[in-house]
C-alpha atoms as a PDB file:
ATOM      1  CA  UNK A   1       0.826  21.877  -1.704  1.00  0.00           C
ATOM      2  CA  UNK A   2      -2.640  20.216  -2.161  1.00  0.00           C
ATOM      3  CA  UNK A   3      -4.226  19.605   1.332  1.00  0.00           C
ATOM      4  CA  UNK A   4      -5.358  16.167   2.614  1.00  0.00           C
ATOM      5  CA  UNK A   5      -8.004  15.874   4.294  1.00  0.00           C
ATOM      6  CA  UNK A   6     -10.040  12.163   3.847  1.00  0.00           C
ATOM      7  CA  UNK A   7      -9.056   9.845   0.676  1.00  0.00           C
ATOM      8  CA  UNK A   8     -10.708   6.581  -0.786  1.00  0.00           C
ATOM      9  CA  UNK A   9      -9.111   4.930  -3.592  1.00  0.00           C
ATOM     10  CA  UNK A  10      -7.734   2.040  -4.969  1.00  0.00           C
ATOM     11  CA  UNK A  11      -4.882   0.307  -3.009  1.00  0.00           C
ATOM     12  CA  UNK A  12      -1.880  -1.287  -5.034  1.00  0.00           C
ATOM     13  CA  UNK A  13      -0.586  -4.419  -2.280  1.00  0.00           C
ATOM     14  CA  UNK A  14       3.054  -4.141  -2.229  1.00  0.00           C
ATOM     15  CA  UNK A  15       4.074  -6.807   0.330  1.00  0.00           C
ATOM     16  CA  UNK A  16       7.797  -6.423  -0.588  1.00  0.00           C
ATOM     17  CA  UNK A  17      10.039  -5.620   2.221  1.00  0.00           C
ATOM     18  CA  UNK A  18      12.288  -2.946   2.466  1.00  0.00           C
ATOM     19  CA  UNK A  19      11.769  -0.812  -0.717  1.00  0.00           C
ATOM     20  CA  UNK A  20      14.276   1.571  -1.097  1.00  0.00           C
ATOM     21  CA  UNK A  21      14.776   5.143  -2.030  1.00  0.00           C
ATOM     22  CA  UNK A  22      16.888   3.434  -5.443  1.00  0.00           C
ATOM     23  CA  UNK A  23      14.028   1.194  -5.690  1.00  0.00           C
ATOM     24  CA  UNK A  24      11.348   3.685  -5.692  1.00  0.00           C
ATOM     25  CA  UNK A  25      12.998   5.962  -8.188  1.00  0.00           C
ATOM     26  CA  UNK A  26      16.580   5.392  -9.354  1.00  0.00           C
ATOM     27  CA  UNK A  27      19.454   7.147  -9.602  1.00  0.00           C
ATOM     28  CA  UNK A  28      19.379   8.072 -13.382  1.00  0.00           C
ATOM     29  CA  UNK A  29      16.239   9.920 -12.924  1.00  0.00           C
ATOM     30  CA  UNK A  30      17.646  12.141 -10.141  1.00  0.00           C
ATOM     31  CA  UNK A  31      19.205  14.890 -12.652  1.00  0.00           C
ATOM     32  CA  UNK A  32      16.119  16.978 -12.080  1.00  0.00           C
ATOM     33  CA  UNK A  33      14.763  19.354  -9.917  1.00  0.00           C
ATOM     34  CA  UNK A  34      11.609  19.228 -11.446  1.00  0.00           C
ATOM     35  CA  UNK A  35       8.569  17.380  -9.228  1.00  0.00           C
ATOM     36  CA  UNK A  36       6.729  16.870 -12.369  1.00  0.00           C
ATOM     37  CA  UNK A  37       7.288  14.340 -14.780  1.00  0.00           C
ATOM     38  CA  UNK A  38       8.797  11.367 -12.043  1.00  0.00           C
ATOM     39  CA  UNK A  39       5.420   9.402 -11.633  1.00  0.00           C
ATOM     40  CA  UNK A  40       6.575   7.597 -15.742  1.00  0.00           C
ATOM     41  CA  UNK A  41       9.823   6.174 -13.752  1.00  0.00           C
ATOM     42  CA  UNK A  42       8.317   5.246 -10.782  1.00  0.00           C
ATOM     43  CA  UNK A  43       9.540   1.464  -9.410  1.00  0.00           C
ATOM     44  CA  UNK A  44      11.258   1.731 -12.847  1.00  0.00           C
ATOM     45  CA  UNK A  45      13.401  -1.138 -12.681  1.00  0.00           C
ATOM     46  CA  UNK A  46      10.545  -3.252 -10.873  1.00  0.00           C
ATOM     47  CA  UNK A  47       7.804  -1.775 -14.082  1.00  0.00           C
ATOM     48  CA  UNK A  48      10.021  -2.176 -17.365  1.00  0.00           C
ATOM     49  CA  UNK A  49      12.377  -4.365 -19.043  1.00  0.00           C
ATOM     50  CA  UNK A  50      16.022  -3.208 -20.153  1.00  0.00           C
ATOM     51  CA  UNK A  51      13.940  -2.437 -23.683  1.00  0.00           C
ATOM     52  CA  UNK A  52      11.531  -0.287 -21.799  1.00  0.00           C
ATOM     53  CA  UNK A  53       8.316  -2.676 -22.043  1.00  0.00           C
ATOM     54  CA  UNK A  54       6.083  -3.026 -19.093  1.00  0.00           C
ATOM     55  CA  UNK A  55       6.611  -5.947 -17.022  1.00  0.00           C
ATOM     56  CA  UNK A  56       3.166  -7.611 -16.665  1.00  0.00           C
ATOM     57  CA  UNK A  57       3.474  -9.024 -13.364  1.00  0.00           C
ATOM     58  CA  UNK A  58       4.393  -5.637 -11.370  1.00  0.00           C
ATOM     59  CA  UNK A  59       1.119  -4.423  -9.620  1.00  0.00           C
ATOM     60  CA  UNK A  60       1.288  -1.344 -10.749  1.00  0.00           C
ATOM     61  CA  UNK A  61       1.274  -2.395 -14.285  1.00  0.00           C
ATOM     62  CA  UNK A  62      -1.904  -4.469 -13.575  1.00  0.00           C
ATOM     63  CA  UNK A  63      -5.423  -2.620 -15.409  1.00  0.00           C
ATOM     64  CA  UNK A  64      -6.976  -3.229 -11.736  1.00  0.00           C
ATOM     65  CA  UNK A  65      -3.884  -0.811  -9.869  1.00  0.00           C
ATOM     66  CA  UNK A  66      -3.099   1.389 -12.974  1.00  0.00           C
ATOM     67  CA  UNK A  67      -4.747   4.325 -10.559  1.00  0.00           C
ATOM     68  CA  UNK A  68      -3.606   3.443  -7.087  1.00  0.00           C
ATOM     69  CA  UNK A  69      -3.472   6.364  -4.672  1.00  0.00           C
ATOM     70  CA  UNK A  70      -2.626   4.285  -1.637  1.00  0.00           C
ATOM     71  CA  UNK A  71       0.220   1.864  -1.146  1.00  0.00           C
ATOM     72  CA  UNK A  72      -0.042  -1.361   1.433  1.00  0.00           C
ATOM     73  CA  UNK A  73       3.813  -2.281   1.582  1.00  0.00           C
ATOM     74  CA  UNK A  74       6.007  -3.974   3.294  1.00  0.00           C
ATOM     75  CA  UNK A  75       8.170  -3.219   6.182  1.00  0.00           C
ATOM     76  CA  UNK A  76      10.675  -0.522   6.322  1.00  0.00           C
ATOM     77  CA  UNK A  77       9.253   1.559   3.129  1.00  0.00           C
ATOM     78  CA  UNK A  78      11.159   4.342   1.853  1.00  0.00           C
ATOM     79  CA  UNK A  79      14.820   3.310   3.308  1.00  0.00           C
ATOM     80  CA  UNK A  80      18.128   3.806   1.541  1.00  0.00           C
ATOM     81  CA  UNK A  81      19.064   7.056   0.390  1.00  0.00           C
ATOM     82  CA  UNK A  82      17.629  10.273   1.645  1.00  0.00           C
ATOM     83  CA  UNK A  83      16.414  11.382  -1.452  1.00  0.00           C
ATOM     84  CA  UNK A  84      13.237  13.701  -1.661  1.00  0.00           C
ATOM     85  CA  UNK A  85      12.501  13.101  -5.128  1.00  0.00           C
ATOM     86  CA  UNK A  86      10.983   9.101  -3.548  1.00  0.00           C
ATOM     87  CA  UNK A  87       8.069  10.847  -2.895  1.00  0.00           C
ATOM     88  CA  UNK A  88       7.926  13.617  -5.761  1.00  0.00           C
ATOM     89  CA  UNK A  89       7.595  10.300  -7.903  1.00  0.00           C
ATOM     90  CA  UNK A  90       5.107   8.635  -5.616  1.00  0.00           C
ATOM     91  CA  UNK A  91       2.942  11.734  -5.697  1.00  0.00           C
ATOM     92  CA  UNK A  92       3.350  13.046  -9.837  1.00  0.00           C
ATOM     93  CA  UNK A  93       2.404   8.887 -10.196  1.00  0.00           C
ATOM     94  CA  UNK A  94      -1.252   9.776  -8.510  1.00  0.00           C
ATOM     95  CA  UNK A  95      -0.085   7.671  -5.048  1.00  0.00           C
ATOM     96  CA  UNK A  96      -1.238  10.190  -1.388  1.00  0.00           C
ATOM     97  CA  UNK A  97      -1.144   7.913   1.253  1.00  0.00           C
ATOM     98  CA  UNK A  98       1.511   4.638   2.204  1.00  0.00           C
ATOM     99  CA  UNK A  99       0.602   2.248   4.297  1.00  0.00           C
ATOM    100  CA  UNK A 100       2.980   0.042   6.017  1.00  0.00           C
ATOM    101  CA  UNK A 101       4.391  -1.453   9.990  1.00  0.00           C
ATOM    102  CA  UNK A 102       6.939   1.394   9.826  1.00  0.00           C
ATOM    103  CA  UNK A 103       9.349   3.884   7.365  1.00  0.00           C
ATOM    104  CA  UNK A 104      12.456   5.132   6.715  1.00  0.00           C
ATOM    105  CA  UNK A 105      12.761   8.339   9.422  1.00  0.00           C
ATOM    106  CA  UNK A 106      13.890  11.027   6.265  1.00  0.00           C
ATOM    107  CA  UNK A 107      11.581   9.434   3.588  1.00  0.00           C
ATOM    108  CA  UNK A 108       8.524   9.545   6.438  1.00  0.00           C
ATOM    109  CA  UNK A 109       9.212  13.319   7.159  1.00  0.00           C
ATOM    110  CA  UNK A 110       9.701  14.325   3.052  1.00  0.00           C
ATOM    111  CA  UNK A 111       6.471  12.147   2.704  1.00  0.00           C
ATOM    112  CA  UNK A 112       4.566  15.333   4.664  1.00  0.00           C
ATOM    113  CA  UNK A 113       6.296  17.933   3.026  1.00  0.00           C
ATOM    114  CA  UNK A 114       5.171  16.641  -0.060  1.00  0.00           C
ATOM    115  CA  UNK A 115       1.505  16.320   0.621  1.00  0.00           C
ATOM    116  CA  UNK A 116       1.767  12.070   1.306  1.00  0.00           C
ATOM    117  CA  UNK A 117      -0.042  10.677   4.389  1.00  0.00           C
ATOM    118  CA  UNK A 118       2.625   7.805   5.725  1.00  0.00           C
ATOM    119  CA  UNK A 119       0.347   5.653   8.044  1.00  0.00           C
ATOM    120  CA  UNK A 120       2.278   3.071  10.668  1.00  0.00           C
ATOM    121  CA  UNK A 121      -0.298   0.225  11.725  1.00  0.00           C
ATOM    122  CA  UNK A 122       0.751  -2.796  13.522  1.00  0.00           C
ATOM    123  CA  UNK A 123       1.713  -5.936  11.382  1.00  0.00           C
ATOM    124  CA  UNK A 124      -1.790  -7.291  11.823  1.00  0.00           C
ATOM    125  CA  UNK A 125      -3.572  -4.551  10.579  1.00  0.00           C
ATOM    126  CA  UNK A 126      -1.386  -3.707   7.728  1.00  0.00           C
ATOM    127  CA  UNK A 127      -1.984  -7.331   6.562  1.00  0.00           C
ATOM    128  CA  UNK A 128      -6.003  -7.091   6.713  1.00  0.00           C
ATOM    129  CA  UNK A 129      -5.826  -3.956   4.508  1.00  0.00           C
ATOM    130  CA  UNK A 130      -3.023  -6.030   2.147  1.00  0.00           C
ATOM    131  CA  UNK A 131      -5.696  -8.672   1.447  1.00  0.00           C
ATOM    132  CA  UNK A 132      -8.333  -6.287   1.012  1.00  0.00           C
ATOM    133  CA  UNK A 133      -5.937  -4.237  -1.504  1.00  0.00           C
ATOM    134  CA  UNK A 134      -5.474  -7.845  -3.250  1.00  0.00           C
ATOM    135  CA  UNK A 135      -9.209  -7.618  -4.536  1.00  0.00           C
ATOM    136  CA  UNK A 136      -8.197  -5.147  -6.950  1.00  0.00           C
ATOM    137  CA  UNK A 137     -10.201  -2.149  -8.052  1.00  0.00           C
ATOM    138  CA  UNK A 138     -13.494  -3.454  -6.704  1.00  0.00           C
ATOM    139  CA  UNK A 139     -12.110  -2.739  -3.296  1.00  0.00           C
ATOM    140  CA  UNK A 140     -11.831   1.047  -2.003  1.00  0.00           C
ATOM    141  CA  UNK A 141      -9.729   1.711   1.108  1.00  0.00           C
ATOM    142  CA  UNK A 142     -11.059   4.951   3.033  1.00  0.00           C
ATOM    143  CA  UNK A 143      -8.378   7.445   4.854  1.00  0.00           C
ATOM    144  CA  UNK A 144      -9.846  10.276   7.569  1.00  0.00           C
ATOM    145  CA  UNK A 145      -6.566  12.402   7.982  1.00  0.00           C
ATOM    146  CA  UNK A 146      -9.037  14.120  10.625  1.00  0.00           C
ATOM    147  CA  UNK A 147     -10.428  11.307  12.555  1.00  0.00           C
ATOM    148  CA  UNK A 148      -7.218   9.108  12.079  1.00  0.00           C
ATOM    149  CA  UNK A 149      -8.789   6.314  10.521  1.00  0.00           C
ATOM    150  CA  UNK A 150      -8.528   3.651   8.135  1.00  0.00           C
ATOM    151  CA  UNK A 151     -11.331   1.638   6.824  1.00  0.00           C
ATOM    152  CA  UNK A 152     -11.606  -1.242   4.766  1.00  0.00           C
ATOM    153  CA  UNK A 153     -13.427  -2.082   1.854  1.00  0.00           C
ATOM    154  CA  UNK A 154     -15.093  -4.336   3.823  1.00  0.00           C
ATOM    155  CA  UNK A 155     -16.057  -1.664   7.020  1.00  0.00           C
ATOM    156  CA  UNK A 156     -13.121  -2.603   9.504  1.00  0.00           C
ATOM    157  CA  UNK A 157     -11.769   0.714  11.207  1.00  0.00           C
ATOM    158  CA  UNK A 158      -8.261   1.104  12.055  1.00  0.00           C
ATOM    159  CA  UNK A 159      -7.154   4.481  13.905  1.00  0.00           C
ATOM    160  CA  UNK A 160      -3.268   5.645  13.479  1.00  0.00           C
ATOM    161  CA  UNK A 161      -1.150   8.187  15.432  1.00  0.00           C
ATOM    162  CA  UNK A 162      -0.070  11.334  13.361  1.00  0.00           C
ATOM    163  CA  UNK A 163       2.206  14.060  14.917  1.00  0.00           C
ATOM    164  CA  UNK A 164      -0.394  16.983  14.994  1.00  0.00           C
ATOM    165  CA  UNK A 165       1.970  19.419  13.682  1.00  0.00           C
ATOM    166  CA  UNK A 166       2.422  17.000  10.718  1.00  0.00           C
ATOM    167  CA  UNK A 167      -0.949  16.602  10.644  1.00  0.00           C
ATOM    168  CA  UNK A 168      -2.261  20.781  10.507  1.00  0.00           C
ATOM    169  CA  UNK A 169       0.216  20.745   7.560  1.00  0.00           C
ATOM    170  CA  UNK A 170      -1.204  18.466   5.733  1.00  0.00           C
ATOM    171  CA  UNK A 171      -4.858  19.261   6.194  1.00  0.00           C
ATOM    172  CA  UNK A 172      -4.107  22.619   5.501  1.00  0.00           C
ATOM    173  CA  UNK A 173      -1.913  21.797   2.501  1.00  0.00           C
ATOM    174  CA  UNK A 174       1.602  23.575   3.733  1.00  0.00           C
ATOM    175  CA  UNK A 175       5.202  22.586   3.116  1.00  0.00           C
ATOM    176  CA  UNK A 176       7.804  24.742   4.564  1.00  0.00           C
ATOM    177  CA  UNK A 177       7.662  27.623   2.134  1.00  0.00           C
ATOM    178  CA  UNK A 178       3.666  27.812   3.519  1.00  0.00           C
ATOM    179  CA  UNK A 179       4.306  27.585   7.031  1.00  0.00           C
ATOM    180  CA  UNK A 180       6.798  30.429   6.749  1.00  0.00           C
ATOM    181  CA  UNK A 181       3.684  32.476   5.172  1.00  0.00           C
ATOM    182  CA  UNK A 182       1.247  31.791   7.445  1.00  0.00           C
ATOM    183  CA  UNK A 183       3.626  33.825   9.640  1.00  0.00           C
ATOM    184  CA  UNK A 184       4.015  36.989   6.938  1.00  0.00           C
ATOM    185  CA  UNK A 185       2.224  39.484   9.492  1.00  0.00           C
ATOM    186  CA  UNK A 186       4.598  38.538  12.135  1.00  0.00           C
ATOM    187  CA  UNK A 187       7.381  39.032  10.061  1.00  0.00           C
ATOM    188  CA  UNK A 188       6.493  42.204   8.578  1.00  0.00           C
ATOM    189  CA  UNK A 189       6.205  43.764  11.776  1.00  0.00           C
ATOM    190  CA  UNK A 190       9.443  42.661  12.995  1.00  0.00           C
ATOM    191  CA  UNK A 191      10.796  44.020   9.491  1.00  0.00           C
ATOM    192  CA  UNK A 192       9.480  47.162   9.866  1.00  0.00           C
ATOM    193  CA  UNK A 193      10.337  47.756  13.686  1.00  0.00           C
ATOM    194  CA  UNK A 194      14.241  46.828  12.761  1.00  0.00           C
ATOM    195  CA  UNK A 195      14.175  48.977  10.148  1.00  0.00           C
ATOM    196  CA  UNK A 196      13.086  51.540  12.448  1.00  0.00           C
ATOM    197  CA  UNK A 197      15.580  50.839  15.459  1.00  0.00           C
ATOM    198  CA  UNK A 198      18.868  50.272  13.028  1.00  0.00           C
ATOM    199  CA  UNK A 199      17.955  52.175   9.495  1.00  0.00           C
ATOM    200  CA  UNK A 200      21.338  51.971   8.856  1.00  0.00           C
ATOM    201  CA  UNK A 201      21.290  48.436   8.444  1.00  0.00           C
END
């Protein structure tokens, strides 16, 4: 998993409340277990027509938010289904950090797995960064995974609680499989002791 340490980037507004797992990426495009290749349906229904032409108005779709890697949506992002492959799409689409007054609990948690920062800021917060995100690619929001902060295009600083343990993961770019490594030595040693005490085994 790539590690996340600070990010500044353009910042798609997405005031629309409660976006869904469905929402985010369908059910059709849920056959795979592949992580790549889900970023082309992101927000499908929201991005194309039934004919599969871009619908101008969606931000996304916009020349300004065509390379968004931060979100500022709406409250209660990420609810509906618990399905991981939300935030495979949100990630293969170029998007690291969301931005929002609060999450779905299971999409929050596969967010860090995944290498996403989910930041919770209070309402008024969330809506200076929203207007600042409506400026369009002029306008460069600044994450510091380390310090906690987010900053504004225009300088204001807004700090945000992050579990720590959440937080190591991510700055040191581990998902589960990773965090089980980091203990290899551990378990090699217990290996080879059992081995020793019940070879029969």
């Amino acid at each position: 998993m790539e590690k996340f340490t600070t990010l500044s980037g353009i910042a798609a507004p997405m005031p629309l409340l409660n976006i869904d797992t469905d929402m985010i990426i369908p059910k059709q495009f849920l056959k795979t277990i592949k992580r790549s290749g889900l970023g082309a349906n992101l927000f499908d229904e929201m991005r194309f027509d039934r004919e599969g032409n871009e619908i101008s108005d969606f931000v996304l779709n916009q020349s300004a938010y065509r390379s968004a890697e931060i979100l500022v949506a709406g409250d209660n992002f990420g609810c509906g289904s618990s399905r991981e492959h939300a935030p495979w799409a949100l990630l293969d689409f170029g998007v690291r950090c969301v931005v929002s007054t609060s999450f779905a609990d299971i999409f929050y948690n596969n967010c860090f797995k995944n290498g996403i920062l989910p930041i919770v800021l209070p309402a008024e917060q969330v809506a200076v960064l929203m207007k600042d995100a409506e400026k369009g690619a002029n306008a460069r929001i600044a994450v510091d995974l380390e310090a906690q902060t987010v900053s504004s295009s225009d300088g204001e600083v807004f700090s945000f609680e992050v579990d720590s343990h959440k937080k190591h993961c991510l700055l040191n770019g581990l998902d589960d499989i990773g965090q089980t490594l980091e203990k290899v030595t551990a378990i090699d040693s217990f290996e080879a002791t059992a081995s020793q005490a019940r070879p029969w085994v």
